[in-house]
N, C-alpha and C. Protein backbone atom coordinates (compact mmCIF):
# COMPACT_ATOMS: atom_id res chain seq x y z
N UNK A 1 117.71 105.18 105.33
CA UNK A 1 118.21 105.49 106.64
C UNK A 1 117.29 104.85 107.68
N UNK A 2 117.85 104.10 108.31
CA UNK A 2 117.14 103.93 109.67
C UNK A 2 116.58 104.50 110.62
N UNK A 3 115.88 104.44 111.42
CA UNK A 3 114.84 105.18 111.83
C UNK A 3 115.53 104.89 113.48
N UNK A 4 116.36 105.79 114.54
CA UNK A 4 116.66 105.37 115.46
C UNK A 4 115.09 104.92 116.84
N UNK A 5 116.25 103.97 117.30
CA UNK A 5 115.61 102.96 118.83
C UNK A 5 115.43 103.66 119.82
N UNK A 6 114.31 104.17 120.78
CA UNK A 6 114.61 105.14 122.04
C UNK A 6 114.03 104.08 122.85
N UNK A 7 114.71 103.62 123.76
CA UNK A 7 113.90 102.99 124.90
C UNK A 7 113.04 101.86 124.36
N UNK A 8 113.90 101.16 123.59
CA UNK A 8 112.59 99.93 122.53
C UNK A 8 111.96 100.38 121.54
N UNK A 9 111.55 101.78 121.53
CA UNK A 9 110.42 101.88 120.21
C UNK A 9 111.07 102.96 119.23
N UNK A 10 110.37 103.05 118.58
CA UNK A 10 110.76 104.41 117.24
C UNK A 10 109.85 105.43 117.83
N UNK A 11 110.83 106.59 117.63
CA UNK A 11 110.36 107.72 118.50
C UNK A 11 108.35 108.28 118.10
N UNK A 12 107.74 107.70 117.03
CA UNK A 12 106.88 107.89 116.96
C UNK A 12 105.41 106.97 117.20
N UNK A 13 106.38 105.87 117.65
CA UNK A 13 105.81 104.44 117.76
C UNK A 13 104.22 104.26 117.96
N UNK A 14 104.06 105.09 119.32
CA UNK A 14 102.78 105.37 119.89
C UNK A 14 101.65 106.00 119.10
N UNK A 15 102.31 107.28 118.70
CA UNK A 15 101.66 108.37 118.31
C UNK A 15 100.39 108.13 116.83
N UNK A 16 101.64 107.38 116.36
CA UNK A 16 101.67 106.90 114.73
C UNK A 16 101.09 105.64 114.62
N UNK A 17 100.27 104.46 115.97
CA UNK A 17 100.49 103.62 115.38
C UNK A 17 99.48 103.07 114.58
N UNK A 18 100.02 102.25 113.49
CA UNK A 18 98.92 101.87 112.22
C UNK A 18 98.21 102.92 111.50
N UNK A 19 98.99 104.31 111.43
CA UNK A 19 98.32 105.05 110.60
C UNK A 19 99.56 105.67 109.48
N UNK A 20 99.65 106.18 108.29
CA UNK A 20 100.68 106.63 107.54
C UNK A 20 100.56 108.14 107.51
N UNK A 21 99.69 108.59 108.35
CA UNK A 21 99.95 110.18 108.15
C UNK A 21 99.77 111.08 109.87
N UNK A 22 100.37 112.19 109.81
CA UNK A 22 99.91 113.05 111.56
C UNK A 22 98.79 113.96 110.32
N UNK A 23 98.28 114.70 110.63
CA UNK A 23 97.50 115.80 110.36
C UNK A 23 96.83 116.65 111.58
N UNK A 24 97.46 117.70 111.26
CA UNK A 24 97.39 118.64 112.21
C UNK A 24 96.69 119.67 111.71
N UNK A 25 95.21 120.22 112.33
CA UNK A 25 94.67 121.20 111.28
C UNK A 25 94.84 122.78 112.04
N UNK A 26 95.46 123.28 111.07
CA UNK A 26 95.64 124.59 110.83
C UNK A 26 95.09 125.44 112.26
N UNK A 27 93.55 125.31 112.37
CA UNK A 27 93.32 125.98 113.84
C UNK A 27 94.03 125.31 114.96
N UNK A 28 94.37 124.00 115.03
CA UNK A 28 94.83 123.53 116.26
C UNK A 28 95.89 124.13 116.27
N UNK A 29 96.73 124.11 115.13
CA UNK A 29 98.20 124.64 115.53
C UNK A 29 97.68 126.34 115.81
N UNK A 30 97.50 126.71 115.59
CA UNK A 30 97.49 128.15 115.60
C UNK A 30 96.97 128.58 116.98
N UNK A 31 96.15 127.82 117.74
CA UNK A 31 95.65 128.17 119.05
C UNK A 31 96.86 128.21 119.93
N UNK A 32 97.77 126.86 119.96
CA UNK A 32 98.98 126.55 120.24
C UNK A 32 99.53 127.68 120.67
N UNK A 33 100.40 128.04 122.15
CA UNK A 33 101.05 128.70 122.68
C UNK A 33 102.40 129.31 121.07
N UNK A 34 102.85 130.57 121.45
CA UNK A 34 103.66 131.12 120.40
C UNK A 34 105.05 130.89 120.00
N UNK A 35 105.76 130.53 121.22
CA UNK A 35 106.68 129.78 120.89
C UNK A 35 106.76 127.90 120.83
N UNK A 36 105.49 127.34 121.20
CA UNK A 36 105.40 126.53 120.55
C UNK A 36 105.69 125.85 119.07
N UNK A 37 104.44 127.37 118.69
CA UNK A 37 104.37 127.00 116.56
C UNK A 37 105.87 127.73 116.07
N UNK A 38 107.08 128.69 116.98
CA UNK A 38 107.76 128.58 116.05
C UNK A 38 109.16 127.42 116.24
N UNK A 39 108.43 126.68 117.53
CA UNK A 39 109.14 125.23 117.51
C UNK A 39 109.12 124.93 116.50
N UNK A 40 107.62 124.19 115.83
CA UNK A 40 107.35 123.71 114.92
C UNK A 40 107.87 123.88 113.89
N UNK A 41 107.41 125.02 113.06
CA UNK A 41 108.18 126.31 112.04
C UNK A 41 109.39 125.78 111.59
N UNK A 42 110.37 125.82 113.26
CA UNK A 42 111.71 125.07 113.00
C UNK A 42 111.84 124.19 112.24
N UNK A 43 111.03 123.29 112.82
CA UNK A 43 110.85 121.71 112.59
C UNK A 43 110.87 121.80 111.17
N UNK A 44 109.91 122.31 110.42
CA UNK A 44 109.26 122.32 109.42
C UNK A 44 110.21 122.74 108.56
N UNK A 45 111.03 124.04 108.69
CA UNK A 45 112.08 124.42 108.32
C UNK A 45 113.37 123.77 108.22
N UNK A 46 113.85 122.60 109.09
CA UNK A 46 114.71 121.58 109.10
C UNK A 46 114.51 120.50 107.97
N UNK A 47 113.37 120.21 108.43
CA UNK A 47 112.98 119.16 107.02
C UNK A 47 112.81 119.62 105.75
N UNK A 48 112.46 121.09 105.46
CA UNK A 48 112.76 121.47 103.91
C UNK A 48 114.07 121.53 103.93
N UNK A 49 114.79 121.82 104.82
CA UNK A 49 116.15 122.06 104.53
C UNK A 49 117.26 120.41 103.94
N UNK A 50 116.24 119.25 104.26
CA UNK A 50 117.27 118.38 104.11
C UNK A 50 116.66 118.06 102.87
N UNK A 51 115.93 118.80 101.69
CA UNK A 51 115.38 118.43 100.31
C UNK A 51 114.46 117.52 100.74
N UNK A 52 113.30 117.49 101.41
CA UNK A 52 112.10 116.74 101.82
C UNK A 52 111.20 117.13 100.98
N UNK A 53 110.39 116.52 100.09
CA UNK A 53 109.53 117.02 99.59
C UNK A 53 108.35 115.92 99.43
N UNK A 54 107.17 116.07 99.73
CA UNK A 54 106.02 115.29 100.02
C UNK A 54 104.73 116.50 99.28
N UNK A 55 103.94 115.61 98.71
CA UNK A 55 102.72 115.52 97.89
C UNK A 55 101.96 116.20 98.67
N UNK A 56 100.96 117.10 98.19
CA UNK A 56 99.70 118.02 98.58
C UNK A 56 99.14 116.77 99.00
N UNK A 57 97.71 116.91 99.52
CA UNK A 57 96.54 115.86 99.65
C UNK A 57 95.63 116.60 100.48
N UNK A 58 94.60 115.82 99.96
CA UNK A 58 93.52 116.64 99.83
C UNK A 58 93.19 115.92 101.89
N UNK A 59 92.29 116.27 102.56
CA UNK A 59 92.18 115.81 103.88
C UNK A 59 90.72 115.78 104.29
N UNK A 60 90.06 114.79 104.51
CA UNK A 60 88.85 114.49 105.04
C UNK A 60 88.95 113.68 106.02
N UNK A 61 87.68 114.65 107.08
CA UNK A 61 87.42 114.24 108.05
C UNK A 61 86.65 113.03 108.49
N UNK A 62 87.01 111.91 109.47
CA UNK A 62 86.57 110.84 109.31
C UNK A 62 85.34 110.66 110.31
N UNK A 63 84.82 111.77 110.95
CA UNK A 63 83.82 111.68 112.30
C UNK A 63 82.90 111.45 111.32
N UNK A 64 81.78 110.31 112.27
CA UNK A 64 80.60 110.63 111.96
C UNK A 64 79.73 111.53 111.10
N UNK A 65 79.42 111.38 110.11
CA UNK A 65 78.46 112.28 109.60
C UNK A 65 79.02 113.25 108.83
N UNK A 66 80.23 113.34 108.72
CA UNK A 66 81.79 114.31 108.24
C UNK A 66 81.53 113.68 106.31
N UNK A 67 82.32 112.44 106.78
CA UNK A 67 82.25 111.27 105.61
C UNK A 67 82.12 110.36 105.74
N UNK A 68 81.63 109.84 104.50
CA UNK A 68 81.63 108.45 103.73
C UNK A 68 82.28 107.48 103.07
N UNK A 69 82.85 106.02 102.98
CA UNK A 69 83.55 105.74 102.10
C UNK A 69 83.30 104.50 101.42
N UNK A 70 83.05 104.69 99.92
CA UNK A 70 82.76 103.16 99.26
C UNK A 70 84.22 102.29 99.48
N UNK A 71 84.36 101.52 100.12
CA UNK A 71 85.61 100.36 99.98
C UNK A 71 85.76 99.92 98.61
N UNK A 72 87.02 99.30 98.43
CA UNK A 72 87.36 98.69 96.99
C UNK A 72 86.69 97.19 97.00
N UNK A 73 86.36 96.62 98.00
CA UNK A 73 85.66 95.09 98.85
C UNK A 73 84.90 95.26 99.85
N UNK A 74 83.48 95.00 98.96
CA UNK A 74 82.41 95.40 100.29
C UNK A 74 82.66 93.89 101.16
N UNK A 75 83.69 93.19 100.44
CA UNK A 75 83.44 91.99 101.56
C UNK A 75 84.46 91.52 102.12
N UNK A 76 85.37 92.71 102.43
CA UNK A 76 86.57 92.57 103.12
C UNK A 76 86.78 94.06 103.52
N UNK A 77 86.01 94.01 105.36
CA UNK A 77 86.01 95.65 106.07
C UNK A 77 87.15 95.81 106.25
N UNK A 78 88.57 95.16 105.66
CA UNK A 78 89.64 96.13 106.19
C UNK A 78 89.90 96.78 104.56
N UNK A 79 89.24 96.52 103.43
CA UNK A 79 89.65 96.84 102.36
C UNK A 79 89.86 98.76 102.39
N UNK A 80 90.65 99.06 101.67
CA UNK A 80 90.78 100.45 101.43
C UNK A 80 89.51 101.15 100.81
N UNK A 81 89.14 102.40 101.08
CA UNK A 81 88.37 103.09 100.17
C UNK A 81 88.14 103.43 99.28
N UNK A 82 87.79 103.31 98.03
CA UNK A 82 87.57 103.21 96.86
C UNK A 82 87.20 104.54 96.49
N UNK A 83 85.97 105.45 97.03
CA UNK A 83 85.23 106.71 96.80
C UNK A 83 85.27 107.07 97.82
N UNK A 84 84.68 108.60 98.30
CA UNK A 84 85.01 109.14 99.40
C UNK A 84 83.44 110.41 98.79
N UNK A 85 82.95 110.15 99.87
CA UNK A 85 81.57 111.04 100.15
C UNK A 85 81.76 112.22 101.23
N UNK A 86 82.01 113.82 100.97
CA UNK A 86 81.63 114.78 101.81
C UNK A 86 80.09 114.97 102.31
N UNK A 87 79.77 114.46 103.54
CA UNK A 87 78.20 114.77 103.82
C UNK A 87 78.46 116.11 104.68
N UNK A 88 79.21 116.59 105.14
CA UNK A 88 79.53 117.94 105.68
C UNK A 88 80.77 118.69 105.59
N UNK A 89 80.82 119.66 106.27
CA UNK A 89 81.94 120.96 106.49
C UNK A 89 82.73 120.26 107.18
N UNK A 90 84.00 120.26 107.18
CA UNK A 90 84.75 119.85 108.06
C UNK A 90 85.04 121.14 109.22
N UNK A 91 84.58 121.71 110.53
CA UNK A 91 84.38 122.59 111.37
C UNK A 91 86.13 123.26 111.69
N UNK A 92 87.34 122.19 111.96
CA UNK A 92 88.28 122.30 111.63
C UNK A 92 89.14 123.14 110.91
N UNK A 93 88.01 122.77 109.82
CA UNK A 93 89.12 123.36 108.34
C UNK A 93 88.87 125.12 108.45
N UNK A 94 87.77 125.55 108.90
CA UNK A 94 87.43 126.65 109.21
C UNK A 94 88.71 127.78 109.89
N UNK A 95 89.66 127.60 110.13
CA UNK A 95 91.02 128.30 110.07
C UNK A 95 90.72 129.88 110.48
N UNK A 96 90.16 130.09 110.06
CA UNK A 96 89.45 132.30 110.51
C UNK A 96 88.64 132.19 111.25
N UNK A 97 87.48 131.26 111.49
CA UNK A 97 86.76 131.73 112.40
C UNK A 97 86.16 130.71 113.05
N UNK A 98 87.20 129.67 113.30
CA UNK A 98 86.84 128.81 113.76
C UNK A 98 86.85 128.54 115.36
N UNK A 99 86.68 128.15 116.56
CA UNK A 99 86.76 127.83 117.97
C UNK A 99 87.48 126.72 118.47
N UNK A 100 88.25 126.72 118.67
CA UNK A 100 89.11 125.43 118.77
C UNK A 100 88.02 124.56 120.62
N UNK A 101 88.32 125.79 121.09
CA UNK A 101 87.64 125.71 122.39
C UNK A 101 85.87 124.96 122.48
N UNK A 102 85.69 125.64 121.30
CA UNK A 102 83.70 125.10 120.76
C UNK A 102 84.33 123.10 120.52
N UNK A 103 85.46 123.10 119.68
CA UNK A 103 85.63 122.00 118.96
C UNK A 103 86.42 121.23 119.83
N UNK A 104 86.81 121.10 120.63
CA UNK A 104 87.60 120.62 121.75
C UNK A 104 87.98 121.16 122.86
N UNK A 105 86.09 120.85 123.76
CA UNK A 105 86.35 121.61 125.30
C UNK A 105 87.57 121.04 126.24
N UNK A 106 88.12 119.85 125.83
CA UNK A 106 89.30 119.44 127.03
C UNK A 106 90.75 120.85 126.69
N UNK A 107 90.62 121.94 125.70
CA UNK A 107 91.98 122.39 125.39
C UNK A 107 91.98 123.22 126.38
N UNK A 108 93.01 123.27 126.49
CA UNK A 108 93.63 123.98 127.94
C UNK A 108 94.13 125.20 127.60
N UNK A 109 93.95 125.37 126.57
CA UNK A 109 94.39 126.87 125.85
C UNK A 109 95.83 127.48 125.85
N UNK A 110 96.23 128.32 124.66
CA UNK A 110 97.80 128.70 124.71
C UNK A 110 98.31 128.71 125.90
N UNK A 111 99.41 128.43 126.72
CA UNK A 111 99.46 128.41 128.03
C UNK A 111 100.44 129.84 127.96
């Protein structure tokens, strides 16, 4: 199926570009105003509904000091990653007691 045209681009054009995944972690959504997440919910609920089904995966954080990654070609920097080194917590993933506000002072909070 084709992916419809809005105004020149694919509706995710911007958002998405040159990457194959969104990841949204768990505290961000949850800070999120309430009828926001059961926008989402919807969303989420629409797409199981049309038999969508997509693979677990595991998710590491790419900041500084987060992780590491051996490439498959140390002599070609666009090569893919080969190994993947945790040097810390991802602060994020922290979901119960985490601060969204500590972790991103620009949020403007549930409105």
């Amino acid at each position: 199926m084709a992916m419809p045209i809005v105004d020149g681009r694919l509706p995710l054009e911007g958002r998405l570009y040159r990457t194959p995944y969104l990841v949204l972690p768990r505290l961000a959504i949850e800070a999120m105003p309430v009828e926001w997440q059961r926008r989402l919910e919807a969303l989420l609920v629409e797409a199981d509904d049309t038999g969508l089904v997509t693979p677990e995966y595991y998710v590491l954080n790419a900041d500084p000091g987060c992780t590491s990654t051996q490439p498959n070609d140390s002599e070609d920097p666009t090569s893919w990653p080969r190994e993947f080194y945790i040097q810390s917590q991802d602060p994020w993933a922290n979901y119960r007691h985490g601060d969204v506000k500590a972790l991103n002072p620009e949020f403007k909070g549930a409105a």
